[in-house]
C-alpha atoms as a PDB file:
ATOM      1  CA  UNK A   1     -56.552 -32.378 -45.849  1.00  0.00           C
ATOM      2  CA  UNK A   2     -54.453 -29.943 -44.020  1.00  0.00           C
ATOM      3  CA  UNK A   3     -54.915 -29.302 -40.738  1.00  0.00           C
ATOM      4  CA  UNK A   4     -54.008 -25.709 -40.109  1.00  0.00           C
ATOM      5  CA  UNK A   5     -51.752 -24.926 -37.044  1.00  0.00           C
ATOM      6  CA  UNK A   6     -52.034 -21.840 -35.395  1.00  0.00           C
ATOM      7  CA  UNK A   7     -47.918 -20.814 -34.357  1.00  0.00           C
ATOM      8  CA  UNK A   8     -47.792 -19.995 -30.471  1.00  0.00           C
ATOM      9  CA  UNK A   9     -44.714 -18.200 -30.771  1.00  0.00           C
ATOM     10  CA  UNK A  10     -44.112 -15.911 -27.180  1.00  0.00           C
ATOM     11  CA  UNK A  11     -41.362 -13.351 -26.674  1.00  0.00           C
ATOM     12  CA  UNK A  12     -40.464 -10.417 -24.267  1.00  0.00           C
ATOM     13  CA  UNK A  13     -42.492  -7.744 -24.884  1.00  0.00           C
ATOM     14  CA  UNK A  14     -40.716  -4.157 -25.290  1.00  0.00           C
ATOM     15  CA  UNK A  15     -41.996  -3.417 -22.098  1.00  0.00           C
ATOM     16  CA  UNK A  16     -40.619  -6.316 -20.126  1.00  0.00           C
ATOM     17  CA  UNK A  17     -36.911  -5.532 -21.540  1.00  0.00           C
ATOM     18  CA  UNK A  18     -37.195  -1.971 -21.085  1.00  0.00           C
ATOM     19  CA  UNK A  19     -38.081  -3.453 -16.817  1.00  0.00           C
ATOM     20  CA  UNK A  20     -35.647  -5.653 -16.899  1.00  0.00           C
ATOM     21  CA  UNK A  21     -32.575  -3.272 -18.319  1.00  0.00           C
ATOM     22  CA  UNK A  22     -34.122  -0.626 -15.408  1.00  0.00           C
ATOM     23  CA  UNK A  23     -33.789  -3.429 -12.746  1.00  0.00           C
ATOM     24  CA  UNK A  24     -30.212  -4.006 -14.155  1.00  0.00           C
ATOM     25  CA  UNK A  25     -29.266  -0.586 -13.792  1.00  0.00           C
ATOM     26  CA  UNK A  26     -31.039   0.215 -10.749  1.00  0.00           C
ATOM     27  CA  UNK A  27     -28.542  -2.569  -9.062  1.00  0.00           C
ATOM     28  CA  UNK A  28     -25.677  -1.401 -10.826  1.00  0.00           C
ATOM     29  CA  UNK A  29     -25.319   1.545  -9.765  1.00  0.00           C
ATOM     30  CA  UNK A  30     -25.915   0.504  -6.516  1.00  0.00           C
ATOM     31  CA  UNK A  31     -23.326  -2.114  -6.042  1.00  0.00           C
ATOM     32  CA  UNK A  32     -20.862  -0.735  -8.687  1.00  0.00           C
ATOM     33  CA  UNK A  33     -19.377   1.435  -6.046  1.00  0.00           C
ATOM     34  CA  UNK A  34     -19.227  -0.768  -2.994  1.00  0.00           C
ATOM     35  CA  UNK A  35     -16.811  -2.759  -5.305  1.00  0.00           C
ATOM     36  CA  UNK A  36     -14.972   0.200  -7.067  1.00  0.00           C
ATOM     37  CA  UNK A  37     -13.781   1.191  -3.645  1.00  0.00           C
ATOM     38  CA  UNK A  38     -12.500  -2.328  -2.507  1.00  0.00           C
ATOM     39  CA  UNK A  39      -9.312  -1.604  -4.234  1.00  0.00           C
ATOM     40  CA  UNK A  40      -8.550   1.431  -2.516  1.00  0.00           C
ATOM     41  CA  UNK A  41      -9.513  -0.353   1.065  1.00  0.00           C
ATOM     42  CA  UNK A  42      -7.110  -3.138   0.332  1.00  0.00           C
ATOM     43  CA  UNK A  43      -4.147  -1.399  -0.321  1.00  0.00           C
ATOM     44  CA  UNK A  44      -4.910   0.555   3.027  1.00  0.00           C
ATOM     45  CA  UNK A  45      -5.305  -2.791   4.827  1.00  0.00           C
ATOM     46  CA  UNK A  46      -2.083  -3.998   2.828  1.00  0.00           C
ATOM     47  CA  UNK A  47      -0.352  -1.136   4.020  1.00  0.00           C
ATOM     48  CA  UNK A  48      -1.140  -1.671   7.423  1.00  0.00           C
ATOM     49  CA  UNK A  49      -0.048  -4.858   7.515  1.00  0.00           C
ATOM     50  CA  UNK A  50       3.290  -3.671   6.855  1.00  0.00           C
ATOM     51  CA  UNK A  51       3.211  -1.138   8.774  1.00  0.00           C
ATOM     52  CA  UNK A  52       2.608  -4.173  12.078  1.00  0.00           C
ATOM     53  CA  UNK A  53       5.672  -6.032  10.038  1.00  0.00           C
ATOM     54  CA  UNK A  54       7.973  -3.075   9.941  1.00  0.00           C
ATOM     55  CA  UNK A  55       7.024  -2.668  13.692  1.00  0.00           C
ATOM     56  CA  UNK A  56       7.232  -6.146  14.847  1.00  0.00           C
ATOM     57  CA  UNK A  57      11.220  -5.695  12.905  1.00  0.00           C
ATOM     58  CA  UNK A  58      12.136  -2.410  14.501  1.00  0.00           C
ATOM     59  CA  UNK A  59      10.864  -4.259  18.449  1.00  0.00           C
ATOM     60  CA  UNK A  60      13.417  -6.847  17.722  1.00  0.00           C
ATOM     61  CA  UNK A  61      15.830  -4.262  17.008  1.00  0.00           C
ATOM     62  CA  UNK A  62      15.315  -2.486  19.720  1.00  0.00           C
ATOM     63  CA  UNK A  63      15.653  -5.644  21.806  1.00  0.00           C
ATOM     64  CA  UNK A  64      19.402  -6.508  20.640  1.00  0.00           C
ATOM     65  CA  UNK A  65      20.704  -2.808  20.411  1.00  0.00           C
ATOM     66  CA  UNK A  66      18.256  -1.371  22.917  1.00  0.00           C
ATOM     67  CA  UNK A  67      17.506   1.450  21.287  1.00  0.00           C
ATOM     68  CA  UNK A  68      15.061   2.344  18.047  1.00  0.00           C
ATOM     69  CA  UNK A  69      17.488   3.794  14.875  1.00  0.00           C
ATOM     70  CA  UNK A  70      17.663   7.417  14.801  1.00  0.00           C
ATOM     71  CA  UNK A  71      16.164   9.337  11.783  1.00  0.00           C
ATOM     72  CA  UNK A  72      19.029   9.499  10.150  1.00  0.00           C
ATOM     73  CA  UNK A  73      20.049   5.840  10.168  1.00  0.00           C
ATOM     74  CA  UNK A  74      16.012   4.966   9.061  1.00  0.00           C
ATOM     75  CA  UNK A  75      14.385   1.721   8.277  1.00  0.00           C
ATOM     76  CA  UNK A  76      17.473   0.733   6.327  1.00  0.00           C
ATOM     77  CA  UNK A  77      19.196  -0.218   9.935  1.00  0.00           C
ATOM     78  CA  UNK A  78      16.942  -3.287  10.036  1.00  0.00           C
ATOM     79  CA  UNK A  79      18.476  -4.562   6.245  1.00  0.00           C
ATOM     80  CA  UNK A  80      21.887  -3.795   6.807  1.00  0.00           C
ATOM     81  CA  UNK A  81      24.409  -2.903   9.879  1.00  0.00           C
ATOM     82  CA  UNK A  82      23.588   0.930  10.680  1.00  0.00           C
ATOM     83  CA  UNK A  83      26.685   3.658  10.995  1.00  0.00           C
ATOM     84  CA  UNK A  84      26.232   6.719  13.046  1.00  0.00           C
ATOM     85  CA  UNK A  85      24.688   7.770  16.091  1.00  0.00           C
ATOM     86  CA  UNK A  86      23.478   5.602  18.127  1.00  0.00           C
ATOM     87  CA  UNK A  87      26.602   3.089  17.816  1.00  0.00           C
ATOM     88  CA  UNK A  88      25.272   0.039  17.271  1.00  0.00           C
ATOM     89  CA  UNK A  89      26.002  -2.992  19.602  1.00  0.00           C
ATOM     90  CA  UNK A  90      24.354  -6.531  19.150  1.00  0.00           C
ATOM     91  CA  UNK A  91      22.939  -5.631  15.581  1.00  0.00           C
ATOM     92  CA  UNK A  92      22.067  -9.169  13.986  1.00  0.00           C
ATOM     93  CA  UNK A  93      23.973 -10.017  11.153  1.00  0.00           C
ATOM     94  CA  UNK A  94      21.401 -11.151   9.177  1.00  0.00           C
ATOM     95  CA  UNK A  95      19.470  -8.337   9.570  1.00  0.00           C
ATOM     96  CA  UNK A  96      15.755  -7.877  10.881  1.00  0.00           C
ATOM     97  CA  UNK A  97      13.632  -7.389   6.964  1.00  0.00           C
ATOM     98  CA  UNK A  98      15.461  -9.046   3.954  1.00  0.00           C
ATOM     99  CA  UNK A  99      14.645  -5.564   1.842  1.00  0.00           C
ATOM    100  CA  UNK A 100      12.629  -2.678   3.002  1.00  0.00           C
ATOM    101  CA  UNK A 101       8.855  -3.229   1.497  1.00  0.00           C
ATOM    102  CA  UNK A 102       7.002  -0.092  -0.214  1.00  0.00           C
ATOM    103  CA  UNK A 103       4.068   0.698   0.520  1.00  0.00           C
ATOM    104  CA  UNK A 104       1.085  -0.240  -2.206  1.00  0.00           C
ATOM    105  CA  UNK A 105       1.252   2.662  -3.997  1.00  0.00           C
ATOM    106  CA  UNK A 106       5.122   2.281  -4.548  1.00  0.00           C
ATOM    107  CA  UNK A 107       6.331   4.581  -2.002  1.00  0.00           C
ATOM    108  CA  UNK A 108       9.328   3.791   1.319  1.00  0.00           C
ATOM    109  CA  UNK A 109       7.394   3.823   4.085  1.00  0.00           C
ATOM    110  CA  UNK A 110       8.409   7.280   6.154  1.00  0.00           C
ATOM    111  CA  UNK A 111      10.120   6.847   9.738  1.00  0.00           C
ATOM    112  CA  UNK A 112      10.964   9.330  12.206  1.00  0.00           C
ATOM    113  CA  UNK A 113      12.973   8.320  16.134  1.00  0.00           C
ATOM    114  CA  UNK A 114      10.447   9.792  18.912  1.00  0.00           C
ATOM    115  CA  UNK A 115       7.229  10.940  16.496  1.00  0.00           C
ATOM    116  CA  UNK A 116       4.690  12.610  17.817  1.00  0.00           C
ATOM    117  CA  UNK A 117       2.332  10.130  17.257  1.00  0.00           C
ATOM    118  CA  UNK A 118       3.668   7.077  19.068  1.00  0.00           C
ATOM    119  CA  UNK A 119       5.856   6.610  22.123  1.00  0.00           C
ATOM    120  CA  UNK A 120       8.861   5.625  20.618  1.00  0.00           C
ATOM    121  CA  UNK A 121       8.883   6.226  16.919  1.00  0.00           C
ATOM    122  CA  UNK A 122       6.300   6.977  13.573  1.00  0.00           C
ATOM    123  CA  UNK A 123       5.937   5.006  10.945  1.00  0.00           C
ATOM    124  CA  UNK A 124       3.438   5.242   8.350  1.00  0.00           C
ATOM    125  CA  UNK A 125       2.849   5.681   4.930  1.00  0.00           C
ATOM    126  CA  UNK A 126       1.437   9.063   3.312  1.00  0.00           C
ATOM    127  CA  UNK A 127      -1.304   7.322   1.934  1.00  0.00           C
ATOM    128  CA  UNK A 128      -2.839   7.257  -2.040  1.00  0.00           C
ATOM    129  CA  UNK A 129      -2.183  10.764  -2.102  1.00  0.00           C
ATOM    130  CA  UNK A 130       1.330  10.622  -1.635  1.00  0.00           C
ATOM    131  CA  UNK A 131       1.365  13.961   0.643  1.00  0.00           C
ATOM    132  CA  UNK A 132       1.322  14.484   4.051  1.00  0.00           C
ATOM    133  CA  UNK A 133      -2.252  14.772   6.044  1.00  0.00           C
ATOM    134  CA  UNK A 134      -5.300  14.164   3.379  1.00  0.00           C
ATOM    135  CA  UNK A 135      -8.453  12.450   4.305  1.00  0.00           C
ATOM    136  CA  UNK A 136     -10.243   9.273   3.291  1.00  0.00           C
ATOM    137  CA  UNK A 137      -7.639   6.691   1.233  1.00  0.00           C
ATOM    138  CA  UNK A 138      -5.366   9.715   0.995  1.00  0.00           C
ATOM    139  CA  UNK A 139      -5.076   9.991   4.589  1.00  0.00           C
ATOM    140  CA  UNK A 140      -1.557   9.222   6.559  1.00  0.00           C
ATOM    141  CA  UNK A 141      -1.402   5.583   7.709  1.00  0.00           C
ATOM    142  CA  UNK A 142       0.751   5.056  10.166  1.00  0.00           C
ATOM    143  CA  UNK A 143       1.514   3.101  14.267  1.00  0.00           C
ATOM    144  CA  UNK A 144      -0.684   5.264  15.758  1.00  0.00           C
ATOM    145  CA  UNK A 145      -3.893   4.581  13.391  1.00  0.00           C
ATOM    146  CA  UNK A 146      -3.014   0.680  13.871  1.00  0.00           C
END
């Protein structure tokens, strides 16, 4: 005798994939974003950080020569021995950065004596834009934002 057996196979119906691919998109596109702009939030936080670095350098430069470097003389006073106006006094010889960083998208950081912005001096990056001004990630970066 054989005994007939009747086959209990189950799947996913068309209906439940066509759900399930909804509920996948439906959460896709809303988290997609949040972590397609991380990147661009990062390098403005990285870029801060440097910016407190670069600040922290030019304060103990300021300490031993007791002044800030001019425009002209720039961030590269705090890697080697400035020339120029103001005459330098007390200038450590090993310097105050071992090289200048750029800023995360591979631009010098900008810095100008007596800015506008801050008491003493601006410094500040222009930003994913690479141009002055712009808003959002493009925007400036700088002391003053910090």
């Amino acid at each position: 005798m054989q005994s007939s057996q009747k086959s209990t196979q189950r799947g996913f119906t068309l209906i439940e994939i066509m759900v399930v691919v909804v509920i996948i998109g439906v959460l896709g596109a809303i988290v997609v974003p949040q972590f397609m702009s991380r990147p661009d939030q990062a390098k403005v936080t990285a870029a801060q950080t440097d910016i407190q670095a670069i600040s922290t350098a030019l304060e103990m430069y300021r300490l031993d020569t007791f002044n800030y470097p001019s425009t002209q003389q720039g961030l590269e006073a705090l890697v080697k021995r400035p020339t120029g106006t103001p005459v330098v006094r007390n200038w450590n010889p090993q310097g105050y950065l071992k090289s200048l960083p750029v800023d995360p998208w591979g631009t010098p950081y900008q810095y100008l004596n007596s800015g506008s912005h801050s008491a003493g001096y601006e410094l500040f990056s222009f930003g994913s834009d690479g141009v002055q001004g712009g808003e959002g990630y493009g925007a400036d970066i700088g002391n003053w934002s910090n």
